[in-house]
PDB file of N, CA and C in Angstrom:
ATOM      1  N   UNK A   1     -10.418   7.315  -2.890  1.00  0.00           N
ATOM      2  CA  UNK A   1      -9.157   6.599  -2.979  1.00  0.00           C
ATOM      3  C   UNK A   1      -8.417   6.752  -1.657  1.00  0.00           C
ATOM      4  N   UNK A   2      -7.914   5.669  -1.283  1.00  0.00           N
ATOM      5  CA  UNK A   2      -7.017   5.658   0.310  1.00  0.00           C
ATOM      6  C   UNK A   2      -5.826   5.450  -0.191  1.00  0.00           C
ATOM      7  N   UNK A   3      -4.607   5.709   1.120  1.00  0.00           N
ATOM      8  CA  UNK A   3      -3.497   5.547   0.863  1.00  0.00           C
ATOM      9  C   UNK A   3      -2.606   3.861   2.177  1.00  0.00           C
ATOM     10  N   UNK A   4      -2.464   3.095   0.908  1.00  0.00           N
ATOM     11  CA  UNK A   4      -2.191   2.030   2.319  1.00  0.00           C
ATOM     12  C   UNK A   4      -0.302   1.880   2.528  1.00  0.00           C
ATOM     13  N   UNK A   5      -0.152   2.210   3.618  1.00  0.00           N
ATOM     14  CA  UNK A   5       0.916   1.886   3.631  1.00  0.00           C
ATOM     15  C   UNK A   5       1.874   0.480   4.088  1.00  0.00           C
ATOM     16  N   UNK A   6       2.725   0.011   3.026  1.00  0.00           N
ATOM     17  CA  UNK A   6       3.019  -1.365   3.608  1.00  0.00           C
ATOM     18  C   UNK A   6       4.666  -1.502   3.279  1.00  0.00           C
ATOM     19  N   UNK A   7       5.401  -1.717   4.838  1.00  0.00           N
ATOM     20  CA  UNK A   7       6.584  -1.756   4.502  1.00  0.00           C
ATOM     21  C   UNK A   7       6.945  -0.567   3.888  1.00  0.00           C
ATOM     22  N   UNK A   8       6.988   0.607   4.430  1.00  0.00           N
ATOM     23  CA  UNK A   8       7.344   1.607   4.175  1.00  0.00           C
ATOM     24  C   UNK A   8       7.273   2.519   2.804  1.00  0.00           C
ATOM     25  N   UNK A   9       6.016   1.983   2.057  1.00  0.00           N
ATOM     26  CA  UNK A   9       5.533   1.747   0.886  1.00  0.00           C
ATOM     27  C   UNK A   9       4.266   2.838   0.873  1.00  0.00           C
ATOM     28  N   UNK A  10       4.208   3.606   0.143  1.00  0.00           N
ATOM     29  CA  UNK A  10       2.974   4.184   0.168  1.00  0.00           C
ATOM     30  C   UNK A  10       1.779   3.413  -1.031  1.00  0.00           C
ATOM     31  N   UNK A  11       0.757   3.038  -1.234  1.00  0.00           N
ATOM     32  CA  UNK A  11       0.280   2.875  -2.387  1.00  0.00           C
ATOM     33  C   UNK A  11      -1.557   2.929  -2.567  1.00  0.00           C
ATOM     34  N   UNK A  12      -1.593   3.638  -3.432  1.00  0.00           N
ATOM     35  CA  UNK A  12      -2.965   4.172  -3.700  1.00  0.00           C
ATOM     36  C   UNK A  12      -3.880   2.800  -3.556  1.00  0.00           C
ATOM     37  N   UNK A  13      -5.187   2.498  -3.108  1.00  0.00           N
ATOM     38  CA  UNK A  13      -6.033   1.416  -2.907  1.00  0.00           C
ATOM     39  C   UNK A  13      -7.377   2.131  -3.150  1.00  0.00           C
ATOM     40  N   UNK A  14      -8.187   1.076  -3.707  1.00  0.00           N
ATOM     41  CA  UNK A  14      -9.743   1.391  -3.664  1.00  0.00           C
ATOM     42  C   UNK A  14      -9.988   1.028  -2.250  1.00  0.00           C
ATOM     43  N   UNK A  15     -11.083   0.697  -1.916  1.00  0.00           N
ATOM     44  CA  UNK A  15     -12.014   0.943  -0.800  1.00  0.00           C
ATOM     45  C   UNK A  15     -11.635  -0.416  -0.318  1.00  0.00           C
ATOM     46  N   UNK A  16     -11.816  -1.754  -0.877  1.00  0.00           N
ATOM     47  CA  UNK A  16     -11.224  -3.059  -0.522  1.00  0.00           C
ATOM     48  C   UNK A  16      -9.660  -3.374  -0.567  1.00  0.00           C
ATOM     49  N   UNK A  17      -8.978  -2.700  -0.359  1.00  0.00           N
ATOM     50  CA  UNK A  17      -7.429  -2.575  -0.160  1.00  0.00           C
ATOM     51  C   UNK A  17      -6.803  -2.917  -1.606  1.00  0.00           C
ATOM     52  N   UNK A  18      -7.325  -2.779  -2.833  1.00  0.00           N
ATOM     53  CA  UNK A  18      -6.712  -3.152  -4.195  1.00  0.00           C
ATOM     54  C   UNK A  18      -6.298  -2.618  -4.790  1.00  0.00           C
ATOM     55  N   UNK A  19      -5.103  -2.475  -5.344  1.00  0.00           N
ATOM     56  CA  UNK A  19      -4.004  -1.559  -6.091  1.00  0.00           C
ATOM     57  C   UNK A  19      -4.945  -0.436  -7.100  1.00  0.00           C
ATOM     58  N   UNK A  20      -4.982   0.521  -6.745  1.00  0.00           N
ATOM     59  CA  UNK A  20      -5.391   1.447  -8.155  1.00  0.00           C
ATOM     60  C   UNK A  20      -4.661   1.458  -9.638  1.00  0.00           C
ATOM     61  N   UNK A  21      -3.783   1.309  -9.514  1.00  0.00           N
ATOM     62  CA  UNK A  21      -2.826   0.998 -10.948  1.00  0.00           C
ATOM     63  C   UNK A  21      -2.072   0.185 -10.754  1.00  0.00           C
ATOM     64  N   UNK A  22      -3.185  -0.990 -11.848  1.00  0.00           N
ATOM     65  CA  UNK A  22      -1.929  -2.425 -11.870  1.00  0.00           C
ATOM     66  C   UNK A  22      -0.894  -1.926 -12.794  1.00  0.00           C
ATOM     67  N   UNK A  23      -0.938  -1.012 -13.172  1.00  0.00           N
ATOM     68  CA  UNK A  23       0.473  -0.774 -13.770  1.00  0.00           C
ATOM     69  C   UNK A  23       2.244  -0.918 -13.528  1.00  0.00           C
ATOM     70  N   UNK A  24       1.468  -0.125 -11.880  1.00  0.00           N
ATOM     71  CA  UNK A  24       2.851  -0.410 -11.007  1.00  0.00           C
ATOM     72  C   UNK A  24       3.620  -1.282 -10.508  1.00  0.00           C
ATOM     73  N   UNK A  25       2.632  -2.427 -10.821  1.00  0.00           N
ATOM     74  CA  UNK A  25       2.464  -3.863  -9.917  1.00  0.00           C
ATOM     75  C   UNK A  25       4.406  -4.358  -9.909  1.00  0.00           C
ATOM     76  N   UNK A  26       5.047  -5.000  -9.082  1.00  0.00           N
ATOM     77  CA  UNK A  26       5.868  -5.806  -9.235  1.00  0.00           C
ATOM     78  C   UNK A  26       6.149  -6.614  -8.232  1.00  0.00           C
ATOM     79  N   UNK A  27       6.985  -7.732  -7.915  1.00  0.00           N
ATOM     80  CA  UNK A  27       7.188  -8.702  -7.092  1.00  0.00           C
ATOM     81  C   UNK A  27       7.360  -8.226  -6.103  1.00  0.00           C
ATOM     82  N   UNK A  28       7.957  -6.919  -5.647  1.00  0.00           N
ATOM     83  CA  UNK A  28       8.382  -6.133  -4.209  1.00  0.00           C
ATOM     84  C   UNK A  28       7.073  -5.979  -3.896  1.00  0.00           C
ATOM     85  N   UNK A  29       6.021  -5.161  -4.759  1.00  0.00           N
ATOM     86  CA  UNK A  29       4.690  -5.191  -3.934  1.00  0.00           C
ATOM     87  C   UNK A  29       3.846  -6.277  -4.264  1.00  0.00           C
ATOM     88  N   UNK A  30       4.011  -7.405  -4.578  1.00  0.00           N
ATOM     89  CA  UNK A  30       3.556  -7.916  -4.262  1.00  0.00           C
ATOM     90  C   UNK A  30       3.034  -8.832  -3.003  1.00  0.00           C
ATOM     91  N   UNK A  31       4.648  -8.620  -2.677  1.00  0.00           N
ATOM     92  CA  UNK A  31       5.219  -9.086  -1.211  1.00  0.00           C
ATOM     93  C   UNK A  31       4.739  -8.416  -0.369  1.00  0.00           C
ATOM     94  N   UNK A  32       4.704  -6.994  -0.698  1.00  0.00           N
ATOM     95  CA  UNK A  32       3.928  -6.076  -0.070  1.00  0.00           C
ATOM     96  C   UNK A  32       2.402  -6.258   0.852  1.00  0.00           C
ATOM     97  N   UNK A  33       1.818  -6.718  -0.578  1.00  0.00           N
ATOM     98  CA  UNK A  33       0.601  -7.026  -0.616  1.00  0.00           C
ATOM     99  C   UNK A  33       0.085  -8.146  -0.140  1.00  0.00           C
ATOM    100  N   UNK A  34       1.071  -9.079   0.095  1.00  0.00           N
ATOM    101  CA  UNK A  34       1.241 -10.402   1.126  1.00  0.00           C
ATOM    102  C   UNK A  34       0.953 -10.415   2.378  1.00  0.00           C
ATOM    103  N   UNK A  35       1.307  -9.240   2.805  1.00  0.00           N
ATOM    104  CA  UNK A  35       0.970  -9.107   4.320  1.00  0.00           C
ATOM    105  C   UNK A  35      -0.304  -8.974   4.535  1.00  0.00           C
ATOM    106  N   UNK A  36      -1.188  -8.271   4.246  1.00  0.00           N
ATOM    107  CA  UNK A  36      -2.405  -7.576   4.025  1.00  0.00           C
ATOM    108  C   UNK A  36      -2.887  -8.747   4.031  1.00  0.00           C
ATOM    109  N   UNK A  37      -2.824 -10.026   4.009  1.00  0.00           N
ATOM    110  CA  UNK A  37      -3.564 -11.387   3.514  1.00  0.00           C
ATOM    111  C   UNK A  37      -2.467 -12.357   4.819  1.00  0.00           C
ATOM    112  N   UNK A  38      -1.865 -12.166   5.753  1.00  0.00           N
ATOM    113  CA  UNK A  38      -0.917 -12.692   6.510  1.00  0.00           C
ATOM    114  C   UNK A  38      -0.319 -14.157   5.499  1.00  0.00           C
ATOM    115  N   UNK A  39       0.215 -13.517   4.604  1.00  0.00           N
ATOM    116  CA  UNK A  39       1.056 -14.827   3.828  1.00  0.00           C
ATOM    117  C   UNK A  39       2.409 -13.852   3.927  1.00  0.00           C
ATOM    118  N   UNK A  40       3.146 -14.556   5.355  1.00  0.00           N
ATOM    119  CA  UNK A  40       4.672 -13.706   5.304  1.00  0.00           C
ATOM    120  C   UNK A  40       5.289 -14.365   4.473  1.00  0.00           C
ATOM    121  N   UNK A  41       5.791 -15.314   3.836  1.00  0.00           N
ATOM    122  CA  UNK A  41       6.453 -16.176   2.617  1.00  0.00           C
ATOM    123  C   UNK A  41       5.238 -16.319   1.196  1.00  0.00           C
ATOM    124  N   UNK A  42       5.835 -16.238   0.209  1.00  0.00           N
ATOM    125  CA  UNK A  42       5.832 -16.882  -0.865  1.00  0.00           C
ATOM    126  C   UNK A  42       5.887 -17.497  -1.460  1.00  0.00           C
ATOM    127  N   UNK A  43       5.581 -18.728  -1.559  1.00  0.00           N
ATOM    128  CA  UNK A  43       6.274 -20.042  -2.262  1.00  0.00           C
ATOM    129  C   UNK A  43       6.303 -20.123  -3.700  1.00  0.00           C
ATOM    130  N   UNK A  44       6.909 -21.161  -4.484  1.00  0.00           N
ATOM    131  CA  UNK A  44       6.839 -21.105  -6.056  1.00  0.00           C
ATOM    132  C   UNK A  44       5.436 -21.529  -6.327  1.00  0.00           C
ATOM    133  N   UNK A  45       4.870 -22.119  -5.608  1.00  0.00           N
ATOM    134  CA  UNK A  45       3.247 -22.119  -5.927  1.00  0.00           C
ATOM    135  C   UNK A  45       2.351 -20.924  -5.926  1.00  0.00           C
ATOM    136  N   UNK A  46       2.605 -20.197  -4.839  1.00  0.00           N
ATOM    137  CA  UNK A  46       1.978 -18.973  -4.672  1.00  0.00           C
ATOM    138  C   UNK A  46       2.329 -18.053  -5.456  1.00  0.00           C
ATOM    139  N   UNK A  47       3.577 -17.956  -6.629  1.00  0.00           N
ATOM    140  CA  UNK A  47       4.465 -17.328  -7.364  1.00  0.00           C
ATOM    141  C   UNK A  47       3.689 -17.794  -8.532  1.00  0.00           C
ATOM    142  N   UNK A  48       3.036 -19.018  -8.864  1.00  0.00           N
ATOM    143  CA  UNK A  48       2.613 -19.438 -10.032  1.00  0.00           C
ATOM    144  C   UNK A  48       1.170 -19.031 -10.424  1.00  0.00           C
ATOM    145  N   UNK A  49       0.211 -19.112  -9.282  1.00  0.00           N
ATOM    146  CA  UNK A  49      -0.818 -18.477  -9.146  1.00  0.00           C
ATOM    147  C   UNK A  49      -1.080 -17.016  -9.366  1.00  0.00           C
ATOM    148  N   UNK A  50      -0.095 -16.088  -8.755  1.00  0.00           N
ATOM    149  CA  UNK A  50       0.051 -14.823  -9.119  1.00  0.00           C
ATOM    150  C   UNK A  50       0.705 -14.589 -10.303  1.00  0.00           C
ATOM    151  N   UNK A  51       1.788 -15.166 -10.523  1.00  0.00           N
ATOM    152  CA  UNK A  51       2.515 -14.636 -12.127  1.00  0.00           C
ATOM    153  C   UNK A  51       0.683 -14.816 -12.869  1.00  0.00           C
ATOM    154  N   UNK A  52       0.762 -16.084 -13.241  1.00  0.00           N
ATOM    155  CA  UNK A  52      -0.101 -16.167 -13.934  1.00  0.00           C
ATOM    156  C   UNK A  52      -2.000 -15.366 -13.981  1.00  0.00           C
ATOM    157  N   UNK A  53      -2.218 -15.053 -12.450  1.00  0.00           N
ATOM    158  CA  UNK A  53      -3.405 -14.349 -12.797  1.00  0.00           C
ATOM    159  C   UNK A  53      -2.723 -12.654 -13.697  1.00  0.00           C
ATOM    160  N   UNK A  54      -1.665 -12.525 -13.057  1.00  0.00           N
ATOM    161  CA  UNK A  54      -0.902 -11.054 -13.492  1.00  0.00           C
ATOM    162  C   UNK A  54      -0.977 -11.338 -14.815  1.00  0.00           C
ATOM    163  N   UNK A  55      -0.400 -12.190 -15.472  1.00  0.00           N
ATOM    164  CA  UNK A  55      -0.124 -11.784 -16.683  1.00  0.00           C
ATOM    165  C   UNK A  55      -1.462 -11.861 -17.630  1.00  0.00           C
ATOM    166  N   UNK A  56      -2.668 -12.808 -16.824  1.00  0.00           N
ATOM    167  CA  UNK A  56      -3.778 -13.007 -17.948  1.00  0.00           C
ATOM    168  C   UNK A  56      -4.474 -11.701 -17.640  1.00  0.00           C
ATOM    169  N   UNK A  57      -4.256 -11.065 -16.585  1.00  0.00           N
ATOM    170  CA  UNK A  57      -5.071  -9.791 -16.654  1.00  0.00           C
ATOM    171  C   UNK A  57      -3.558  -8.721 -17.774  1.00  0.00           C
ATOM    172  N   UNK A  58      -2.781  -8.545 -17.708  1.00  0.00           N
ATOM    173  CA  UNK A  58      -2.230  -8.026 -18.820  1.00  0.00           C
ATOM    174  C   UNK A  58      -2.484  -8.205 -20.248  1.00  0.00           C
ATOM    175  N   UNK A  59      -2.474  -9.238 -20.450  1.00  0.00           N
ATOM    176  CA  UNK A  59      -3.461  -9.481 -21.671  1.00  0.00           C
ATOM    177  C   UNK A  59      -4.533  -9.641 -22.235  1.00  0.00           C
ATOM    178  N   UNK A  60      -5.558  -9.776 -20.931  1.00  0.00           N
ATOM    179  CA  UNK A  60      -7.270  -9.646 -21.654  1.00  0.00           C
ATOM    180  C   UNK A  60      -8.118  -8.382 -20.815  1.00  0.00           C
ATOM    181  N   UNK A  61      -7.064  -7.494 -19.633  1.00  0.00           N
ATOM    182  CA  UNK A  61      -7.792  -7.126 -18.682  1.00  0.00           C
ATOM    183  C   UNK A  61      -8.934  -7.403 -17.459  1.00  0.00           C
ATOM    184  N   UNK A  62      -9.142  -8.696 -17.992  1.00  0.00           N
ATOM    185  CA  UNK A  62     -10.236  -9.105 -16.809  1.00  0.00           C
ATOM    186  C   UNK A  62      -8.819 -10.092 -16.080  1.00  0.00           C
ATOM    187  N   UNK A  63      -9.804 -10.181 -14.843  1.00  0.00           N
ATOM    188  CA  UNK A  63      -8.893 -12.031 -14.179  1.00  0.00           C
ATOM    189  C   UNK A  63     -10.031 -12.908 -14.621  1.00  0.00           C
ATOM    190  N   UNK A  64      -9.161 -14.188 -14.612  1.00  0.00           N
ATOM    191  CA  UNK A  64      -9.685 -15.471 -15.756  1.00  0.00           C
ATOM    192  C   UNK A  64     -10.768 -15.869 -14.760  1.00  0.00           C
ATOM    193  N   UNK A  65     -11.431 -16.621 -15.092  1.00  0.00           N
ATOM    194  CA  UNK A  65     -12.521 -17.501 -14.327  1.00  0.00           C
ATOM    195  C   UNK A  65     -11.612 -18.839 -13.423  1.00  0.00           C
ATOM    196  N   UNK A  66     -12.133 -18.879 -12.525  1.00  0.00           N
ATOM    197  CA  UNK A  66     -11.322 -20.076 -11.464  1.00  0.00           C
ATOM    198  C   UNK A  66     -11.005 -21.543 -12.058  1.00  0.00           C
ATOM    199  N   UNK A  67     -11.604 -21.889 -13.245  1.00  0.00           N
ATOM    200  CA  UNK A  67     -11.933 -23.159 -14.145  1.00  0.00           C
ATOM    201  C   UNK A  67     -10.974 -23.043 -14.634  1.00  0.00           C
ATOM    202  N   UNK A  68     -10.584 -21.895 -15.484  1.00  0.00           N
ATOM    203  CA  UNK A  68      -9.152 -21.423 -16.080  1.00  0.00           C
ATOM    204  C   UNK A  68      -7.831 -21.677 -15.093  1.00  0.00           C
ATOM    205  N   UNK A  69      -8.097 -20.628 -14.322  1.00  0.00           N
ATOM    206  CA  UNK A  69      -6.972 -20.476 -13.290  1.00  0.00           C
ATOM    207  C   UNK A  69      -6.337 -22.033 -13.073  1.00  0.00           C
ATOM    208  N   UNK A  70      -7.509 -22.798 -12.604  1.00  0.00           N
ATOM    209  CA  UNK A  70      -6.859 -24.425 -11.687  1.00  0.00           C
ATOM    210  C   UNK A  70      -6.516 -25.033 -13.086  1.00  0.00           C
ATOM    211  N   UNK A  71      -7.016 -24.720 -14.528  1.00  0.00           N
ATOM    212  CA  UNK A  71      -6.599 -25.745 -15.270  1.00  0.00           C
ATOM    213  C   UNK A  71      -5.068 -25.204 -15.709  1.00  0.00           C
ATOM    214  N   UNK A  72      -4.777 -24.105 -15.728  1.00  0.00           N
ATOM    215  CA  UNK A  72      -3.715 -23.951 -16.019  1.00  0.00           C
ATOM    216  C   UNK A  72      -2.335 -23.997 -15.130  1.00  0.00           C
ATOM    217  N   UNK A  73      -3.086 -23.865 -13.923  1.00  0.00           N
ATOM    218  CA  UNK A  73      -1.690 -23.895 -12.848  1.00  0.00           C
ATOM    219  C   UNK A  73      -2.048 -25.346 -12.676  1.00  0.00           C
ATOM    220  N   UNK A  74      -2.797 -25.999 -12.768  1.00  0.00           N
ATOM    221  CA  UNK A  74      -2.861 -27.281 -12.282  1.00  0.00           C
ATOM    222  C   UNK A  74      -3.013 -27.460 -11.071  1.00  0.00           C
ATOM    223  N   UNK A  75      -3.228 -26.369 -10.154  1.00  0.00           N
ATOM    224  CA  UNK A  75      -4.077 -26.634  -8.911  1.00  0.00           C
ATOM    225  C   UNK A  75      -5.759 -26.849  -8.670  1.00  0.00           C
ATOM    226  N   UNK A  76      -5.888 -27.559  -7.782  1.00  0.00           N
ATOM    227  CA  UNK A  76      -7.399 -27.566  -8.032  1.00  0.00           C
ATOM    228  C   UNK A  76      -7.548 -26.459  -6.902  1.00  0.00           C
ATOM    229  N   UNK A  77      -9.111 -26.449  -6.709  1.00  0.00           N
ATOM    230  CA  UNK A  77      -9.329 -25.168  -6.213  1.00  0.00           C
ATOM    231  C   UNK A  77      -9.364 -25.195  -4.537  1.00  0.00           C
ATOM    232  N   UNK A  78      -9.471 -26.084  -3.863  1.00  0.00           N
ATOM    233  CA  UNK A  78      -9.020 -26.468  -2.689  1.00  0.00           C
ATOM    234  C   UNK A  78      -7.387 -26.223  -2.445  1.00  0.00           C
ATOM    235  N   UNK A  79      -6.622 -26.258  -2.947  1.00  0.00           N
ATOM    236  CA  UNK A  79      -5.307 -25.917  -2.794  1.00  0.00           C
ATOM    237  C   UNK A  79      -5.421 -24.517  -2.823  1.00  0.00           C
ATOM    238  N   UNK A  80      -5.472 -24.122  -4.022  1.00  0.00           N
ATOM    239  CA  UNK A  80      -5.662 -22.438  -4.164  1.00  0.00           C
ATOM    240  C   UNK A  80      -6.384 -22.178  -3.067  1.00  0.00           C
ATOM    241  N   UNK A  81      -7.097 -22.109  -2.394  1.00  0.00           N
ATOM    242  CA  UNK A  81      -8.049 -21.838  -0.409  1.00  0.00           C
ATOM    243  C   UNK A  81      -6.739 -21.950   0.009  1.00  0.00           C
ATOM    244  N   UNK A  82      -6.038 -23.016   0.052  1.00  0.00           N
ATOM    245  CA  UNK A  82      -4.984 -23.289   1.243  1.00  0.00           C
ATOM    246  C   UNK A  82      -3.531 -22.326   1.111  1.00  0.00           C
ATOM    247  N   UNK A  83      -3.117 -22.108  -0.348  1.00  0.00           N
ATOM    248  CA  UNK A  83      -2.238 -20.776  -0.884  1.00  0.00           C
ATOM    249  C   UNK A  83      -2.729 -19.526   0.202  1.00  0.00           C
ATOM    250  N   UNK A  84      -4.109 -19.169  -0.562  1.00  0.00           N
ATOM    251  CA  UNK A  84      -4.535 -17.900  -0.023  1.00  0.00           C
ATOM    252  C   UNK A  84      -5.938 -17.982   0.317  1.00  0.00           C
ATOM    253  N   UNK A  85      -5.866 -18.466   1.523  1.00  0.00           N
ATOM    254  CA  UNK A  85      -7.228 -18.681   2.432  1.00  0.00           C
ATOM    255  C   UNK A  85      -8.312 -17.633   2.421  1.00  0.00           C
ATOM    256  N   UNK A  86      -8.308 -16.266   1.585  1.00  0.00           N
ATOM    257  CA  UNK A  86      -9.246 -15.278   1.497  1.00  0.00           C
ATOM    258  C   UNK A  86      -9.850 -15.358   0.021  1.00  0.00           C
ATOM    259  N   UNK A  87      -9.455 -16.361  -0.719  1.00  0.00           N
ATOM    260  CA  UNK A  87      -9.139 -16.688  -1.993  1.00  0.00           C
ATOM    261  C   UNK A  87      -8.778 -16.644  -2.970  1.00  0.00           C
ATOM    262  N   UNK A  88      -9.321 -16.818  -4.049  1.00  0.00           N
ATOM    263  CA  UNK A  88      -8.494 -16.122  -5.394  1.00  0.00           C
ATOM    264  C   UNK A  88      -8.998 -15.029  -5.628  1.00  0.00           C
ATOM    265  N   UNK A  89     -10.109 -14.416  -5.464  1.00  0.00           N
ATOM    266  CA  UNK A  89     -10.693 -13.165  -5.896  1.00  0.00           C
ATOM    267  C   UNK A  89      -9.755 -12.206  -4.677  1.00  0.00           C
ATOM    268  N   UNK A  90     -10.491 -12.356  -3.674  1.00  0.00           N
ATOM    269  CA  UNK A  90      -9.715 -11.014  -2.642  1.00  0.00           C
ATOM    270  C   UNK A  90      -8.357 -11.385  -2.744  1.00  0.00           C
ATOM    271  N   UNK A  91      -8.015 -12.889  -2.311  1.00  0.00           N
ATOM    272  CA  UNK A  91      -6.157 -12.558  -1.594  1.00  0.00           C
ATOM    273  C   UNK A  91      -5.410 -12.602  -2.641  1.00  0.00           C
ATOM    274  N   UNK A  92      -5.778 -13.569  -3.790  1.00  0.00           N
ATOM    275  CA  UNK A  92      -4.377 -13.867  -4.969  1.00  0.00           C
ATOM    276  C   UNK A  92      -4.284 -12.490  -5.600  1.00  0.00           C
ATOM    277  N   UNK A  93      -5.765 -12.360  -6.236  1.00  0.00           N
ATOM    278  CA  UNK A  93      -5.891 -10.850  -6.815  1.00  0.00           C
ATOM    279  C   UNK A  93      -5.208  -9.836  -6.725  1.00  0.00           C
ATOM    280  N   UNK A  94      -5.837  -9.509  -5.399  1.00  0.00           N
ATOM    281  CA  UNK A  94      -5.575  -8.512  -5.076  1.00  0.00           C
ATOM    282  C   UNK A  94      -3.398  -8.922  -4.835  1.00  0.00           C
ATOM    283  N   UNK A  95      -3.001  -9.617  -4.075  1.00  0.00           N
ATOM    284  CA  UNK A  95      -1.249  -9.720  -4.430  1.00  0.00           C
ATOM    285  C   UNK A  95      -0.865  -9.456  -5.527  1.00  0.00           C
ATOM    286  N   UNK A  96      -1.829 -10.049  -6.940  1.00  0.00           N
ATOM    287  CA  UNK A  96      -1.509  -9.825  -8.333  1.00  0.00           C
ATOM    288  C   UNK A  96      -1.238  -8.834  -8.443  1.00  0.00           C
ATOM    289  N   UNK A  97      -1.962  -7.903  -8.158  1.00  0.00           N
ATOM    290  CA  UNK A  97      -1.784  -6.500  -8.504  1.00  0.00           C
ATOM    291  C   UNK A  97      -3.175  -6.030  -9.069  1.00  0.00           C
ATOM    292  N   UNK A  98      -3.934  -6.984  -9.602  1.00  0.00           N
ATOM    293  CA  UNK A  98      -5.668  -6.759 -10.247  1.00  0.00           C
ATOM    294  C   UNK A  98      -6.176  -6.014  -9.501  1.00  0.00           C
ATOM    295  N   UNK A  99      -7.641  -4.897 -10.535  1.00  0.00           N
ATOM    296  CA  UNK A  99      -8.698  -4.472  -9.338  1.00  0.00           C
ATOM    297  C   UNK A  99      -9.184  -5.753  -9.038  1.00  0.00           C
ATOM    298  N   UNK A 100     -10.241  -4.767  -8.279  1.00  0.00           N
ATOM    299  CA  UNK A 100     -11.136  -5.878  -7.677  1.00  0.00           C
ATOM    300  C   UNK A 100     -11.978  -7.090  -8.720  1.00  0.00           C
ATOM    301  N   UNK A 101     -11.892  -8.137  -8.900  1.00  0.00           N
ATOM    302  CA  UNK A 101     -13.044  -8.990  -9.973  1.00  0.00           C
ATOM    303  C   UNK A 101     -14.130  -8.332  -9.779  1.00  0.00           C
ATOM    304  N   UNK A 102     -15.053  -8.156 -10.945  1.00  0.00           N
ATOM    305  CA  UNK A 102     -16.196  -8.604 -10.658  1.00  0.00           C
ATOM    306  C   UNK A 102     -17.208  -9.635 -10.936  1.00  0.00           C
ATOM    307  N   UNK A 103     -16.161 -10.857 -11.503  1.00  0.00           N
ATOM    308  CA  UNK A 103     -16.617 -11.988 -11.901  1.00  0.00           C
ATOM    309  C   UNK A 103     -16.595 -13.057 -11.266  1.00  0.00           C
ATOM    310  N   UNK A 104     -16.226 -14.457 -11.741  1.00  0.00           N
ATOM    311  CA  UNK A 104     -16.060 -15.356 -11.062  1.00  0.00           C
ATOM    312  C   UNK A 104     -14.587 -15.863 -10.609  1.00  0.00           C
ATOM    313  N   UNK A 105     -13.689 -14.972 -10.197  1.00  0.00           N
ATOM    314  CA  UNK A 105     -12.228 -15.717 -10.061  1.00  0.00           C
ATOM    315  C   UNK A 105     -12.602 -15.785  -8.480  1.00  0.00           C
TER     316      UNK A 105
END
């Protein structure tokens, strides 16, 4: 376990820079976690993508499959690249607050 610091933030990470306890998760680190992916702003799109992977991993523990994700935010998956150009698995994810997938998001 490493310790990453962001914005004067200490916070525990696995080996690919991903929150050890999404527990802690909230919008300050998420912002946090923004940098790490050079997205200095947030937009309400990028807000919709993350609320929503956050909360489906609160309720089923996995992150959803990308089929899910675009049908429910209504982005297709070319937009989501252009949100977070590392994609939904490493960059949204990991902002969410999620471990790492090991599926298809």
């Amino acid at each position: 376990m490493a310790i990453l610091t962001l914005r004067g933030h200490d916070f525990e990470v696995d080996e690919d820079g991903f929150l050890e306890d999404p527990s802690i998760w909230n919008e300050e680190i998420a912002a946090c976690f923004a940098d790490t992916e050079d997205l200095p702003e947030l937009t309400e799109d990028h807000w919709k993508v993350i609320n929503y992977l956050h909360n489906y991993y609160a309720q089923f523990g996995i992150a959803p499959m990308i089929r899910k994700l675009c049908k429910e935010t209504g982005f297709d998956l070319k937009y989501i690249y252009k949100l977070f150009p590392s994609g939904p698995a490493k960059g949204a994810c990991k902002i969410a607050g999620l471990p790492k997938p090991t599926g298809c998001v």
